[in-house]
N, C-alpha and C. Protein backbone atom coordinates (compact mmCIF):
# COMPACT_ATOMS: atom_id res chain seq x y z
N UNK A 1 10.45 16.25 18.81
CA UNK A 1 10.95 14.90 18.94
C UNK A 1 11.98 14.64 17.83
N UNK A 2 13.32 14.17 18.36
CA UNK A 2 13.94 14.32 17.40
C UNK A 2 13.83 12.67 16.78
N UNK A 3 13.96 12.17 15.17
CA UNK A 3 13.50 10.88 14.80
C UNK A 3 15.38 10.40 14.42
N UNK A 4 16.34 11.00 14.32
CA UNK A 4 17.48 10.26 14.23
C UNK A 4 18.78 11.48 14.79
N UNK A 5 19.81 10.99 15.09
CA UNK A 5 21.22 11.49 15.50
C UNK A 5 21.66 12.17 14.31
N UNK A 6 21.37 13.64 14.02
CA UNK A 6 21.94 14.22 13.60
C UNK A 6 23.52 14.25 13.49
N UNK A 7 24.27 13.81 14.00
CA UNK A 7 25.61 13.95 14.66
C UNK A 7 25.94 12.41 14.45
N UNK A 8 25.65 11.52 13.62
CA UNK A 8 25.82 10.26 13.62
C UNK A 8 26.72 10.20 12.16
N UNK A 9 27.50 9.47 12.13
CA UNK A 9 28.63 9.42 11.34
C UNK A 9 27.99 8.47 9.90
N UNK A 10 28.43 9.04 8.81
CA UNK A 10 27.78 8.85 7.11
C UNK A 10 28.91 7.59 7.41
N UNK A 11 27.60 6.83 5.96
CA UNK A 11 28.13 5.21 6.47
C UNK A 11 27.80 5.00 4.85
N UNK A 12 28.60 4.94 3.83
CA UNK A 12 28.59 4.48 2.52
C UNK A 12 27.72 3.75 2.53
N UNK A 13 26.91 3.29 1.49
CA UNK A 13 25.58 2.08 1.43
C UNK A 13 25.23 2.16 -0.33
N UNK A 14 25.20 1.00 -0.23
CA UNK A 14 24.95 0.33 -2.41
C UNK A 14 23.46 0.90 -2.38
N UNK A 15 23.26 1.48 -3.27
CA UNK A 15 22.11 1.26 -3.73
C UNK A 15 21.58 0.72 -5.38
N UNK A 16 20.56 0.21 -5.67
CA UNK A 16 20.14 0.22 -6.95
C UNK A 16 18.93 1.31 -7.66
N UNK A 17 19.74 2.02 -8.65
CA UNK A 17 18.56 3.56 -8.80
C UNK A 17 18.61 3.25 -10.51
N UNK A 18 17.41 3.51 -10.53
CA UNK A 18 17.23 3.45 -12.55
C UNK A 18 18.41 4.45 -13.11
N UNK A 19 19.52 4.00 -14.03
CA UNK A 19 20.54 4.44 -14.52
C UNK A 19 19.64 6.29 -15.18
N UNK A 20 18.67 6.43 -15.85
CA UNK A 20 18.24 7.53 -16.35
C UNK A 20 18.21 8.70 -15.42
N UNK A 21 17.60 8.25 -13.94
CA UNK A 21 16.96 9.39 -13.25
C UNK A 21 18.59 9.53 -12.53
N UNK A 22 19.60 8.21 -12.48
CA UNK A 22 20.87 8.98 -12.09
C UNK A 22 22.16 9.70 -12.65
N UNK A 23 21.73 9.39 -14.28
CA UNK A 23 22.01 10.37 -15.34
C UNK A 23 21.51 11.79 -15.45
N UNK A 24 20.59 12.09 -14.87
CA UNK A 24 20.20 13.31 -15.14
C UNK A 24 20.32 13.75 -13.97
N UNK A 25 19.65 13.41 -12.34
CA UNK A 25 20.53 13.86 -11.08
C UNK A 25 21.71 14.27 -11.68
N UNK A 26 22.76 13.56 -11.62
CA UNK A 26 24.20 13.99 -11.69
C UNK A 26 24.56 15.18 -12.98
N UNK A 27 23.61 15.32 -14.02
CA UNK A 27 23.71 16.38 -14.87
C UNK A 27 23.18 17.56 -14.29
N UNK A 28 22.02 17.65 -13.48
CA UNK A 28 21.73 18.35 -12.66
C UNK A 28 22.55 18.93 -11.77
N UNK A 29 23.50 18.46 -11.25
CA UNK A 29 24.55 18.48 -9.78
C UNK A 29 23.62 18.39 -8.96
N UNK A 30 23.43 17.39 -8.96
CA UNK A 30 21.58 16.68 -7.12
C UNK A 30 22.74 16.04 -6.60
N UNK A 31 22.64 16.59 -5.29
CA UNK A 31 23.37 16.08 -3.92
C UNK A 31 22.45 14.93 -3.56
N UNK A 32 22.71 13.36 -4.20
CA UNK A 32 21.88 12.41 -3.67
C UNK A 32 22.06 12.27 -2.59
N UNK A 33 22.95 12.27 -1.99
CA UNK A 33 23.03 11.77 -0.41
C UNK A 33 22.23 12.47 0.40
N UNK A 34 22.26 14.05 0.10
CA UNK A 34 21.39 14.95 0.52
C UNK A 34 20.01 15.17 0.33
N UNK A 35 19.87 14.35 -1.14
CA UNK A 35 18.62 14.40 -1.40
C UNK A 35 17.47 13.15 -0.72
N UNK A 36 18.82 12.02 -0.71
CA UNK A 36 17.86 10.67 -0.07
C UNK A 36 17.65 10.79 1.53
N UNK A 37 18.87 11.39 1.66
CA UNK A 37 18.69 11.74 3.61
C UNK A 37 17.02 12.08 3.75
N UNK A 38 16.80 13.74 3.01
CA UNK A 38 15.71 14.48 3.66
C UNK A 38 14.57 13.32 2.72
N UNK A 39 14.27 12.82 1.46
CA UNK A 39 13.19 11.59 1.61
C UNK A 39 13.15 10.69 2.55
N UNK A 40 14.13 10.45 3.01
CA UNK A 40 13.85 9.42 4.28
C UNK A 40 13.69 9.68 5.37
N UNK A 41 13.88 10.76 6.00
CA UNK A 41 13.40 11.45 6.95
C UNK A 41 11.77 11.63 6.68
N UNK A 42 11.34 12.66 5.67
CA UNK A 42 10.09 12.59 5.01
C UNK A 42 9.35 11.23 5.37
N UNK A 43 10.21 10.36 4.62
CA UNK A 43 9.34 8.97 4.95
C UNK A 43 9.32 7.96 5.82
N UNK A 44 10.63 8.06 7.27
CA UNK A 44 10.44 7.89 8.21
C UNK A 44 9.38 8.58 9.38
N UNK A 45 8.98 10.08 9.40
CA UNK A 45 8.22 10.26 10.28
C UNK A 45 6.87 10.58 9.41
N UNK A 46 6.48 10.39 8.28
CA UNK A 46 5.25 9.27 8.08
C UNK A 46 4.96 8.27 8.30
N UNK A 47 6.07 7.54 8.42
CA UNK A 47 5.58 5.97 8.81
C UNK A 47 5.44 5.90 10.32
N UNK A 48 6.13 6.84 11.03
CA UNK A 48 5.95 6.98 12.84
C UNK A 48 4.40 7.83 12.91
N UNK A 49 4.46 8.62 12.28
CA UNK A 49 2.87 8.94 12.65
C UNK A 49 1.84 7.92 12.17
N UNK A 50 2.03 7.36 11.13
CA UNK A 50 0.51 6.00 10.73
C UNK A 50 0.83 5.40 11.66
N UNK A 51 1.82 4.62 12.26
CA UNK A 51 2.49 4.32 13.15
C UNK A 51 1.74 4.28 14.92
N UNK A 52 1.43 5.63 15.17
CA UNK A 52 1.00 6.09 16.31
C UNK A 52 -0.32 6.33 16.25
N UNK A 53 -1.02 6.44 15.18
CA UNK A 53 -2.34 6.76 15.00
C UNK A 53 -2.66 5.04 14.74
N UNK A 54 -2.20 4.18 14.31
CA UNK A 54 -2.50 2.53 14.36
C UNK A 54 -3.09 2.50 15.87
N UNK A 55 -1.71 2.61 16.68
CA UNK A 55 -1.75 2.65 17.69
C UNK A 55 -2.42 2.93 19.07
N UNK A 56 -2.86 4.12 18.77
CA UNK A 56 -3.80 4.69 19.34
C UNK A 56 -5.34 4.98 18.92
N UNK A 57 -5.58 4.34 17.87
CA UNK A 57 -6.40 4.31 17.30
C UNK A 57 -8.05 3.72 18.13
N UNK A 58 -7.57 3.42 19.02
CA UNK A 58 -9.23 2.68 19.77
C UNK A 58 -9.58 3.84 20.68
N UNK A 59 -8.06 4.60 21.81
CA UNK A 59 -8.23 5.59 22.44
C UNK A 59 -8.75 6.57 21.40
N UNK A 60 -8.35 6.92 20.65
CA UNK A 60 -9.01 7.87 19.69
C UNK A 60 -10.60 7.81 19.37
N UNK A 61 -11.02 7.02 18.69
CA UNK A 61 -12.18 6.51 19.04
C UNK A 61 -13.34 6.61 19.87
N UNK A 62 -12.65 5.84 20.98
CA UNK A 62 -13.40 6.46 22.30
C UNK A 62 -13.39 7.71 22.68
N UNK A 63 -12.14 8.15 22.69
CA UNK A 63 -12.65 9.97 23.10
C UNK A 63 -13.72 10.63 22.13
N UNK A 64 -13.57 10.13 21.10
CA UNK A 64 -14.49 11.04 19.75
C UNK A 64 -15.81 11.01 20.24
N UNK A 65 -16.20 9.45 20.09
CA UNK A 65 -17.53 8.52 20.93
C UNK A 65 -17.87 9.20 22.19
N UNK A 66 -17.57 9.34 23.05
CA UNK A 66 -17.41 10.34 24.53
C UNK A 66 -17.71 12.09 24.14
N UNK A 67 -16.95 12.21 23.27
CA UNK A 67 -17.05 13.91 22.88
C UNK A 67 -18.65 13.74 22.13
N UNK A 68 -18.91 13.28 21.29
CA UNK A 68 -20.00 13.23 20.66
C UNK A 68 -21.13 12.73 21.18
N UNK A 69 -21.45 12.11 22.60
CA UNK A 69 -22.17 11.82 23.64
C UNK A 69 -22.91 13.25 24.42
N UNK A 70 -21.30 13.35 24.91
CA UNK A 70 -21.06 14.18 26.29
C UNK A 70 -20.67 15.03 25.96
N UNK A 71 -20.20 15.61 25.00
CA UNK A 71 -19.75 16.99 24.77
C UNK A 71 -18.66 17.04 25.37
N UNK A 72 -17.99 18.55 25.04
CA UNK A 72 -16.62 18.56 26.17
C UNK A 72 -16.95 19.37 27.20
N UNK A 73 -16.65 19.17 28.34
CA UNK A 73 -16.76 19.82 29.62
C UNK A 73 -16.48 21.44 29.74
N UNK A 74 -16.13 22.00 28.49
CA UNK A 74 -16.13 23.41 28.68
C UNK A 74 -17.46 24.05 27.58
N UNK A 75 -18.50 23.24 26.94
CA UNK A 75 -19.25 23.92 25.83
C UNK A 75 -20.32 24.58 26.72
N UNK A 76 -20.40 24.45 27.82
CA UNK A 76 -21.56 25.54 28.85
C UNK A 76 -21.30 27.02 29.18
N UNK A 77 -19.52 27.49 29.02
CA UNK A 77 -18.79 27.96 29.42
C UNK A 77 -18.67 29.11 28.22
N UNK A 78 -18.24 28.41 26.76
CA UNK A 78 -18.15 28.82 25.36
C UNK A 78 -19.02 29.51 24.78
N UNK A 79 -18.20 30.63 23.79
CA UNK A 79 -19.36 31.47 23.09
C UNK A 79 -19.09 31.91 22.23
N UNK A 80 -18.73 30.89 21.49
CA UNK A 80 -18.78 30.62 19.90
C UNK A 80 -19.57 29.20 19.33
């Protein structure tokens, strides 16, 4: 699943970053743009998975509740 347009055109944006950690990035040579892209990616599809597990969270539930009842329909079958 892809979570954004790779192929989507860089769009300048202000930010505010503690002057130290962007003193030493830049002494470093840290590609921030590169570096904030892949954290936000990172922390966009964490927030889509808590996201989907919110979500689905009652179906989840119930299947567990159901499995732990009823077992799953193949453990008669299994042999391990």
């Amino acid at each position: 699943m892809k979570i954004y347009n790779i192929d989507a055109v860089k769009k300048p944006t202000n930010l505010s970053l503690n002057s130290d950690l962007l003193k030493k990035a830049k002494g470093l040579h840290i590609n921030l743009s590169k570096e904030l892209e892949l954290a936000l990616i990172k922390a966009i599809k964490k927030k889509i998975k808590e996201q989907w597990l919110k979500d689905n969270n009652e179906a989840i539930t119930q299947y567990n509740q159901s499995i732990a009842k009823r077992g799953l329909f193949s453990d008669e079958w299994r042999r391990f």
